[in-house]
C-alpha atoms as a PDB file:
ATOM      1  CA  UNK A   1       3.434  -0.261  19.578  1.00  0.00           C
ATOM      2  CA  UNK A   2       2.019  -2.964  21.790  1.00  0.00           C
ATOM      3  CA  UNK A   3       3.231  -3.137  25.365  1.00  0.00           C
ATOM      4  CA  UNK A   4       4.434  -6.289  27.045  1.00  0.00           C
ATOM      5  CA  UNK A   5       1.452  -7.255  28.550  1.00  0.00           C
ATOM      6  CA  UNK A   6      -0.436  -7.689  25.281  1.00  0.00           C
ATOM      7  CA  UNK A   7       2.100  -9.510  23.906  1.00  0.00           C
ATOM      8  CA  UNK A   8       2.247 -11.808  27.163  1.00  0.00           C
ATOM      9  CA  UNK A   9      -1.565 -12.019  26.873  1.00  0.00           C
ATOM     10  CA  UNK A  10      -1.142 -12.747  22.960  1.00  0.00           C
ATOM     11  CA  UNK A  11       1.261 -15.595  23.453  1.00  0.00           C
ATOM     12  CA  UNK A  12      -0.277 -17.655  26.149  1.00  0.00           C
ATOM     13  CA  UNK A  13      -3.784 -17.276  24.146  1.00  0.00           C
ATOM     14  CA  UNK A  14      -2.097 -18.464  20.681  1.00  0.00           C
ATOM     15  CA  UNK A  15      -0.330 -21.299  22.889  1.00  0.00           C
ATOM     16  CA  UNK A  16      -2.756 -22.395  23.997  1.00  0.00           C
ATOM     17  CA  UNK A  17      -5.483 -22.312  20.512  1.00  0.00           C
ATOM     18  CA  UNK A  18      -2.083 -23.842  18.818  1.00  0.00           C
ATOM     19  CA  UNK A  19      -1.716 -26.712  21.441  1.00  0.00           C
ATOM     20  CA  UNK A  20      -5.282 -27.736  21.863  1.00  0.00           C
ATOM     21  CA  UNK A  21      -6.548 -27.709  18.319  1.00  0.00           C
ATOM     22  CA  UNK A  22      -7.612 -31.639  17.153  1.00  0.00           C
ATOM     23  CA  UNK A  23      -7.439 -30.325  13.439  1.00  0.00           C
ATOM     24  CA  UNK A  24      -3.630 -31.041  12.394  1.00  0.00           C
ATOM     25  CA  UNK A  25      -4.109 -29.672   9.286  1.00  0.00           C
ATOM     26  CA  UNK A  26      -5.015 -26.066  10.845  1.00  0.00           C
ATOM     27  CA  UNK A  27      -1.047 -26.038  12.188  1.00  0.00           C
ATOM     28  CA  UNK A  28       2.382 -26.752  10.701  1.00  0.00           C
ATOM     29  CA  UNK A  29       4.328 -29.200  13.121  1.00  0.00           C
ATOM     30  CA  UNK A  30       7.821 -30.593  13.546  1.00  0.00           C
ATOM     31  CA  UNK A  31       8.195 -34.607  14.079  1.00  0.00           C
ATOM     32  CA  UNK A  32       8.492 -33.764  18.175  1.00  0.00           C
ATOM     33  CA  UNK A  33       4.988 -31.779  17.904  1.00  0.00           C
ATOM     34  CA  UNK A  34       6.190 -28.445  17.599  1.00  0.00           C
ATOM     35  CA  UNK A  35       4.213 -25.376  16.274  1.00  0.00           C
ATOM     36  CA  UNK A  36       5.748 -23.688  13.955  1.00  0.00           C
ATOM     37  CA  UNK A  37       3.578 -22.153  11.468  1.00  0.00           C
ATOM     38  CA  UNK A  38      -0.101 -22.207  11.428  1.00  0.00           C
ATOM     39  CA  UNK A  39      -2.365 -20.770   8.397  1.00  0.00           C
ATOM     40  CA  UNK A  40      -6.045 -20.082   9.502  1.00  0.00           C
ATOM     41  CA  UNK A  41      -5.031 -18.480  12.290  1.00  0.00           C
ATOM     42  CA  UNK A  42      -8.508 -16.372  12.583  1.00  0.00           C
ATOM     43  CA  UNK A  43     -10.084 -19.855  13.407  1.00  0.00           C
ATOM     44  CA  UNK A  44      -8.138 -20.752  15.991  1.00  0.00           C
ATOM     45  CA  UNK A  45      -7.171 -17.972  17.966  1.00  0.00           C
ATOM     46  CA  UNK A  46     -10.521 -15.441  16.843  1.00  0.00           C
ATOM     47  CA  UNK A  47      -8.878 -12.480  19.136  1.00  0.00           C
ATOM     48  CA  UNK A  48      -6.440 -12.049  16.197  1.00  0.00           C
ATOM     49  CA  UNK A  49      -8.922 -10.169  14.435  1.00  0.00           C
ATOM     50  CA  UNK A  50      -9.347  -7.287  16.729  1.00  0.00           C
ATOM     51  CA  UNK A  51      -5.731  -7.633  18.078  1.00  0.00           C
ATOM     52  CA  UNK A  52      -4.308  -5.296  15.140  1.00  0.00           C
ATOM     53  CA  UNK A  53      -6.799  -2.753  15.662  1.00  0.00           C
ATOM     54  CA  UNK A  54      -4.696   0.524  16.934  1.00  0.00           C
ATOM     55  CA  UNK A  55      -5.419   3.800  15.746  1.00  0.00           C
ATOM     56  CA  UNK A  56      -1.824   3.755  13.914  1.00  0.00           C
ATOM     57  CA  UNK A  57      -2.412   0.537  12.067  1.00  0.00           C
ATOM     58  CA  UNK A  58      -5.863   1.955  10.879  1.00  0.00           C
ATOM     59  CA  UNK A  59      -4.643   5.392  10.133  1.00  0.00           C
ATOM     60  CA  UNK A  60      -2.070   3.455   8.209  1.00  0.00           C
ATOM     61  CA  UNK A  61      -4.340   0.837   6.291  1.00  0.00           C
ATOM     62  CA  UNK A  62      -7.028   3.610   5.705  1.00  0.00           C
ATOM     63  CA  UNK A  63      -4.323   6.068   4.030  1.00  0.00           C
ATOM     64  CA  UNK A  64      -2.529   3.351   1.687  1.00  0.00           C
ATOM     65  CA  UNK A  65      -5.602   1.304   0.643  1.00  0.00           C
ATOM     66  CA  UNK A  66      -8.628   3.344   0.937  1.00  0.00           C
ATOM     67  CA  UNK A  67     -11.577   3.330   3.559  1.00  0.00           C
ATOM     68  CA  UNK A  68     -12.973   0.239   2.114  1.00  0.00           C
ATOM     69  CA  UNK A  69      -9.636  -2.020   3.094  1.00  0.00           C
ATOM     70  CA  UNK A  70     -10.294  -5.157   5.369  1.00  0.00           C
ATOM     71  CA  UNK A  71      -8.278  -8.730   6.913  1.00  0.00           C
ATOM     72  CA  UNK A  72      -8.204 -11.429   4.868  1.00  0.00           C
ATOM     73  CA  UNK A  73      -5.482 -13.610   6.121  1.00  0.00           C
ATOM     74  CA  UNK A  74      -4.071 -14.354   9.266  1.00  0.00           C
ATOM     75  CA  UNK A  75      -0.705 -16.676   9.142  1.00  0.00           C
ATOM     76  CA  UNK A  76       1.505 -17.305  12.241  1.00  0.00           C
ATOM     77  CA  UNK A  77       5.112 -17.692  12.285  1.00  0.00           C
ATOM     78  CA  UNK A  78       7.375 -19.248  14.620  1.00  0.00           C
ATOM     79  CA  UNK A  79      11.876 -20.038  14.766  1.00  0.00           C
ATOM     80  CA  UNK A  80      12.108 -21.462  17.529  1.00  0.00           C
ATOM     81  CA  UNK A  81      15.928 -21.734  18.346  1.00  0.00           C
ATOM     82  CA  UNK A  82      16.090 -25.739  18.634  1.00  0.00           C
ATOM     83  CA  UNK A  83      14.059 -25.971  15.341  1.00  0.00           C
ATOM     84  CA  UNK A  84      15.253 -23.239  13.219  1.00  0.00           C
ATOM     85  CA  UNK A  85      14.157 -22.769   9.614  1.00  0.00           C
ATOM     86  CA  UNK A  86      15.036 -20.760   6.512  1.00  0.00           C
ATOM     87  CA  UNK A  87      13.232 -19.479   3.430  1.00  0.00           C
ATOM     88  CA  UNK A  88      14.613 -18.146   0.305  1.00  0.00           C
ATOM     89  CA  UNK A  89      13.978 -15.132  -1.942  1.00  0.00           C
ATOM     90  CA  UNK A  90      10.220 -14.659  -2.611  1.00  0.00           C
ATOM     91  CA  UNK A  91       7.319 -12.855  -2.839  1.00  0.00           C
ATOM     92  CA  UNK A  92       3.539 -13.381  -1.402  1.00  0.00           C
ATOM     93  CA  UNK A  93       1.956 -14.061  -4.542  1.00  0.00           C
ATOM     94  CA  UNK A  94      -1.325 -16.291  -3.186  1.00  0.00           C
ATOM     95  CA  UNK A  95      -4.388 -15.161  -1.277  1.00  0.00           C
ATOM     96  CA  UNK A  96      -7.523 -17.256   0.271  1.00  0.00           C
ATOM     97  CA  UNK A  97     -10.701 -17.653  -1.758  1.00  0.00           C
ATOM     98  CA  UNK A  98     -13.883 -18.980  -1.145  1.00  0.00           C
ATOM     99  CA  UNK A  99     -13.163 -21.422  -4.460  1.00  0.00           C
ATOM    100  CA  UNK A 100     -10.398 -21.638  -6.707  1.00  0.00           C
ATOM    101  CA  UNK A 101     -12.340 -24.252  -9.612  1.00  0.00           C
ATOM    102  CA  UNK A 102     -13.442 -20.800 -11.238  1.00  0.00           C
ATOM    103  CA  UNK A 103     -12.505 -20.493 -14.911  1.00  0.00           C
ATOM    104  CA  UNK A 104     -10.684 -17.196 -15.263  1.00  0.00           C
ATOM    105  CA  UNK A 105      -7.500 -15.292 -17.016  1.00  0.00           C
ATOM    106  CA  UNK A 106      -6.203 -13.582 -14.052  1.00  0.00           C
ATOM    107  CA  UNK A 107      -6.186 -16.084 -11.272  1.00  0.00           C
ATOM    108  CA  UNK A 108      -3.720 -19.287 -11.470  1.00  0.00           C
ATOM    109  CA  UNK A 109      -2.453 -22.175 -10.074  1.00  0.00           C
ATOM    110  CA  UNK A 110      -4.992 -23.267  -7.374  1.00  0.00           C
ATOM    111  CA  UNK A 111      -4.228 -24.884  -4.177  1.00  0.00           C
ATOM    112  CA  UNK A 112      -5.035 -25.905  -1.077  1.00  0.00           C
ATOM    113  CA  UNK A 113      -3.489 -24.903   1.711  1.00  0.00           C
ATOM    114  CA  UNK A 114      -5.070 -26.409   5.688  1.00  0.00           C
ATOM    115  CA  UNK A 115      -8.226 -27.123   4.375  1.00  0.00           C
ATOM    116  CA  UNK A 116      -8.688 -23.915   2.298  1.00  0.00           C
ATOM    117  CA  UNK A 117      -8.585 -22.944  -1.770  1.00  0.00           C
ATOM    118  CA  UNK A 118      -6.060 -20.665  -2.965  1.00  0.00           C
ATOM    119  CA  UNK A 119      -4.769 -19.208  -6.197  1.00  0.00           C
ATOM    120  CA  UNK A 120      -1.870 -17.107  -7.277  1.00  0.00           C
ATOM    121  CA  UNK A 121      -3.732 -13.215  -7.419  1.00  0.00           C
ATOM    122  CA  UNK A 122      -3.205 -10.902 -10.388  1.00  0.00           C
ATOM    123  CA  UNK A 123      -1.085  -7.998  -9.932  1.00  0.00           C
ATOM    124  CA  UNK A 124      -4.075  -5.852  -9.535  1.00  0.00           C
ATOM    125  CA  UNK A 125      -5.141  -7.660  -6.835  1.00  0.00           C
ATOM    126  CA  UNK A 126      -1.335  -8.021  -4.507  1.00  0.00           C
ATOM    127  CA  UNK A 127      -0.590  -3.860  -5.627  1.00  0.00           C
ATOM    128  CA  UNK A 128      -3.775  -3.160  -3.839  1.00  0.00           C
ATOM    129  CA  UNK A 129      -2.691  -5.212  -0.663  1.00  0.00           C
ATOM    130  CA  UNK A 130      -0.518  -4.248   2.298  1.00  0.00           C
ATOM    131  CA  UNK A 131       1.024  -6.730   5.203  1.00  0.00           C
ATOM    132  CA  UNK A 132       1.023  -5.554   9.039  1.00  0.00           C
ATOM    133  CA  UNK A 133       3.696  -8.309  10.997  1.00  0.00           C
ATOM    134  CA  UNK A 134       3.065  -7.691  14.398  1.00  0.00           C
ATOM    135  CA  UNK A 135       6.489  -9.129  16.409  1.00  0.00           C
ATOM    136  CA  UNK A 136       6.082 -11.084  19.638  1.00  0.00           C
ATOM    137  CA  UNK A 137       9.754 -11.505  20.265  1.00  0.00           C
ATOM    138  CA  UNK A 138      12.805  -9.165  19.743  1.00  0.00           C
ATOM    139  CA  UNK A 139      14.736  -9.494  16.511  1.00  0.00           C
ATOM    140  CA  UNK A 140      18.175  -9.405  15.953  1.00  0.00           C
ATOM    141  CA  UNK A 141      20.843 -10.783  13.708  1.00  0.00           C
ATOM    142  CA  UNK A 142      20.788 -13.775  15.363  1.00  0.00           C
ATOM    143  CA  UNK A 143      17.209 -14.922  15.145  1.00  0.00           C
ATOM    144  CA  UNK A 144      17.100 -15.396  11.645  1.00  0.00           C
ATOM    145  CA  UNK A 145      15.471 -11.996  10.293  1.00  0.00           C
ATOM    146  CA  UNK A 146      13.318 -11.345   7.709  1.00  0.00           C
ATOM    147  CA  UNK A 147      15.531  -9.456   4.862  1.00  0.00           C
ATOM    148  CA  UNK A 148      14.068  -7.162   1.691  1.00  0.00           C
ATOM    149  CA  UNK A 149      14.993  -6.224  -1.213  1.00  0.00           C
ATOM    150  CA  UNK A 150      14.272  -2.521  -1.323  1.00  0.00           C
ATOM    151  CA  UNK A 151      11.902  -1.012  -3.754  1.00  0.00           C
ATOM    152  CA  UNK A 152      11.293  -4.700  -5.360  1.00  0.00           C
ATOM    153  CA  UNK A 153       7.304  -4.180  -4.963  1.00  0.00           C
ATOM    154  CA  UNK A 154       7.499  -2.067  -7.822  1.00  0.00           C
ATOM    155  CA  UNK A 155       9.284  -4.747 -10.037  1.00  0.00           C
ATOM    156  CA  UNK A 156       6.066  -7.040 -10.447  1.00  0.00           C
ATOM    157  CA  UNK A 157       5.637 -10.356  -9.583  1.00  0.00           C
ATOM    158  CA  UNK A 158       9.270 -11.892 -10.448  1.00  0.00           C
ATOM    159  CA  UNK A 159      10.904 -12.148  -7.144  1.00  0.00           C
ATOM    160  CA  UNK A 160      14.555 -11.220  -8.774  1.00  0.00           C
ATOM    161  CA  UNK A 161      15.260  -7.844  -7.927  1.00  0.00           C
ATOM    162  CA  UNK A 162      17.124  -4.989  -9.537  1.00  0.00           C
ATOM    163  CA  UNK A 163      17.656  -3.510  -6.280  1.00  0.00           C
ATOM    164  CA  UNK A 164      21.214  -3.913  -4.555  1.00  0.00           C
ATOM    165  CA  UNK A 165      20.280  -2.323  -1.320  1.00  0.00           C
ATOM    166  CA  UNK A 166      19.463  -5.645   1.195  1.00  0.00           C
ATOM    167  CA  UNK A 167      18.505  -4.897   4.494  1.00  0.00           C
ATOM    168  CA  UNK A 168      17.765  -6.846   7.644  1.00  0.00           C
ATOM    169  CA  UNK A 169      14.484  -5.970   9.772  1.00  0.00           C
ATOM    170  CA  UNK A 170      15.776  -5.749  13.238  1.00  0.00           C
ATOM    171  CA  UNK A 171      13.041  -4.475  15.722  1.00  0.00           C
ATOM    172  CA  UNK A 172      12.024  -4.960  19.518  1.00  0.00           C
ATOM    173  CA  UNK A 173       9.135  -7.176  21.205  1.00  0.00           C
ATOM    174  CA  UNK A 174       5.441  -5.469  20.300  1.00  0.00           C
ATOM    175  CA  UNK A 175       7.029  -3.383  17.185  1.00  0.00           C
ATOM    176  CA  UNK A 176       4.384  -3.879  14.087  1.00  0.00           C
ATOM    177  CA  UNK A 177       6.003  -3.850  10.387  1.00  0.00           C
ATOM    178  CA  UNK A 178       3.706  -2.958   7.310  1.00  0.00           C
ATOM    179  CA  UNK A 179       5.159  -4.033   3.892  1.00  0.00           C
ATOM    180  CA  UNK A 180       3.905  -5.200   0.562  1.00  0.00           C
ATOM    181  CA  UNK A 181       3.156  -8.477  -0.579  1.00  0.00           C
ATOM    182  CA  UNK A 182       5.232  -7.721  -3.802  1.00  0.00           C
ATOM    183  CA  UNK A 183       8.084  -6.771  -1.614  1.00  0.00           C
ATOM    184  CA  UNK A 184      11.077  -9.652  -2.555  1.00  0.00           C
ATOM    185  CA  UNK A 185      11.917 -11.089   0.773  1.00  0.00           C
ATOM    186  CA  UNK A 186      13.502 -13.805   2.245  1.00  0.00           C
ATOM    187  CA  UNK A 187      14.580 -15.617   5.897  1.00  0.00           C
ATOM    188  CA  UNK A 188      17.726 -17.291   7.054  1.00  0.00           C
ATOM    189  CA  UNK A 189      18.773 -19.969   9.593  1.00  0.00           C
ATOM    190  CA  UNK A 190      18.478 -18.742  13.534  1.00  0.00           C
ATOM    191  CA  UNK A 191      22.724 -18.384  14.239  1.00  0.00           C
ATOM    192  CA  UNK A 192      23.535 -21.652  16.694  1.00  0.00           C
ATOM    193  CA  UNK A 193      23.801 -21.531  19.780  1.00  0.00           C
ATOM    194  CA  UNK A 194      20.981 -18.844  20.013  1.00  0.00           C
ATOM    195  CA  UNK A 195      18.208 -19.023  22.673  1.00  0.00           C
ATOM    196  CA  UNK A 196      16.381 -16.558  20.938  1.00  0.00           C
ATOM    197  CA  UNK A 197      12.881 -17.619  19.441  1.00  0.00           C
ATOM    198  CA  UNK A 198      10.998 -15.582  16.530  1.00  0.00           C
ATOM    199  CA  UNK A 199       7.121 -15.503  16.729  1.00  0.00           C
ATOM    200  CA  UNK A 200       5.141 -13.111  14.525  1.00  0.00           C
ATOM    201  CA  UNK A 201       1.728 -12.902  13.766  1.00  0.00           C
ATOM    202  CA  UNK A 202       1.035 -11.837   9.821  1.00  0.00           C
ATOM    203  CA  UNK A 203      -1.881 -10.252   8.993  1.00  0.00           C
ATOM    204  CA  UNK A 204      -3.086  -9.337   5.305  1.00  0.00           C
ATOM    205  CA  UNK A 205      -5.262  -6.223   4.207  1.00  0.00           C
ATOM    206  CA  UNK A 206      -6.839  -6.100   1.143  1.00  0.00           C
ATOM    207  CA  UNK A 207      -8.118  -2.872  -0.285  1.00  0.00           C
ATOM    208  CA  UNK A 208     -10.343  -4.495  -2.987  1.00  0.00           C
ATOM    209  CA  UNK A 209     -13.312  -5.679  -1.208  1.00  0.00           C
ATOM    210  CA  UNK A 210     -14.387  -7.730  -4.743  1.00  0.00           C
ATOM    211  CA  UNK A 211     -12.139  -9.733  -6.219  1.00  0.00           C
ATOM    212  CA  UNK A 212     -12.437  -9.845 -10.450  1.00  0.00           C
ATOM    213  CA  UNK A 213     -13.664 -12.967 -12.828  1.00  0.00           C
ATOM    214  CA  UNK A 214     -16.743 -13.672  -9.579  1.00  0.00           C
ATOM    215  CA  UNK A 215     -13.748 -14.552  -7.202  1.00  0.00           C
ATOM    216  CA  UNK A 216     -14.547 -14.112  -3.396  1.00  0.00           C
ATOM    217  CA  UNK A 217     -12.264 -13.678  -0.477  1.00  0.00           C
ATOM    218  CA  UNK A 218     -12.242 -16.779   1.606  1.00  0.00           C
ATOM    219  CA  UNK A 219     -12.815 -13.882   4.470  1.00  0.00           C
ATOM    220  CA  UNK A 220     -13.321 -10.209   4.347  1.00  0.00           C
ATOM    221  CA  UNK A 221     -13.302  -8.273   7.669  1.00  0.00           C
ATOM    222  CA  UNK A 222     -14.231  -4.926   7.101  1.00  0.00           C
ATOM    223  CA  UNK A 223     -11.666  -2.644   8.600  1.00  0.00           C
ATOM    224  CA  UNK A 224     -13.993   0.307   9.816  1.00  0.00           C
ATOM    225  CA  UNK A 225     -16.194  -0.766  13.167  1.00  0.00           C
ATOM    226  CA  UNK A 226     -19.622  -0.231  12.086  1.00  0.00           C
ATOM    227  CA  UNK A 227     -21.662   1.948  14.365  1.00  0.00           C
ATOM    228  CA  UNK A 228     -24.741   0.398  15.850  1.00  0.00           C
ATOM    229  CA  UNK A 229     -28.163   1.578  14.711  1.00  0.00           C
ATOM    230  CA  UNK A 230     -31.630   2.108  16.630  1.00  0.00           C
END
């Protein structure tokens, strides 16, 4: 879906937001100074939120959430080979909010997370959500794939699955992958001796532009341009 040189272009801009950035707490870092994970991504590397905007994608979000869908997250992702990571079953349960001291029955557990409140979202809120993982590096078997747990988004939030069918996602450089946050998932160690890294940019669609109990997004980017006036 996105040719080489966007992803080349992508890269060397998120390198170089990642590297420069005074704000530790904006990135996740190994003990040699390695990025591997960073969480407000949108602040440090703003092209991300026009980067996902493809007629497909939009089609896409437009069809499963509804016109009024928009970004509210931007995560990054990286295994390198030399620093290799794993993560076990889960599912995406928490979203960004503008403040999580609210009182309220449907949100829980508030964090923070680089700076910024979060809470654990109501099932109303994650069922009307959808993921787009945009890959900037081929994955295979030996990179440490993501892995799902088919048909689990429909199981609620309990990330135990009925579902005996486990799959790996395997899929080239540029290729974009759209999944639920409900969907149980999980990540393994990078096989040794790989030189094989495994960067992916994660963005998150909402298609409730209101949250319930007077939450607010921490962001809300309208998906639709708006056409100028006068």
């Amino acid at each position: 879906m996105f040719d080489g040189s966007l992803v080349d272009q992508v890269v060397h801009g998120l390198q170089l937001a990642l590297t420069t950035t005074d704000d530790e707490s904006e990135s996740i870092r190994s003990r040699t100074g390695t990025v591997y994970a960073a969480r407000n991504v949108v602040s440090l590397y703003p092209e991300a939120c026009q980067l996902w905007r493809q007629p497909a994608i939009e089609e896409l979000l437009s069809e499963v959430l509804g016109s009024a869908f928009g970004l509210v997250r931007v995560l990054f992702f990286d295994k390198p080979p030399e620093r290799s990571w794993s993560l076990p079953w889960h599912k995406d349960l928490t979203i960004a909010v503008r403040d999580n001291s609210l009182p309220s029955k449907l949100f829980r557990r508030p964090t923070m997370k680089a700076g910024v409140p979060h809470v654990e979202a109501p099932l109303e809120v994650l069922s009307a959500m959808l993921t787009i993982r945009i890959h900037l590096d081929q994955v295979t078997e030996d990179n440490g794939p993501l892995k799902v747990m088919s048909g689990s988004h429909l199981e609620g939030k309990d990330p135990t699955s009925t579902s005996t069918e486990c799959r790996s996602i395997l899929v080239d450089r540029g290729d974009a992958l759209a999944m639920r946050p409900l969907l149980a998932h999980c990540s393994g160690l990078s096989h040794p001796g790989t030189t094989l890294r495994r960067r992916i940019l994660h963005f998150e669609f909402a298609g409730m532009p209101c949250l319930p109990d007077g939450f607010e997004w921490h962001s809300f980017f309208p998906g639709r341009m708006l056409n100028p006036t006068g």
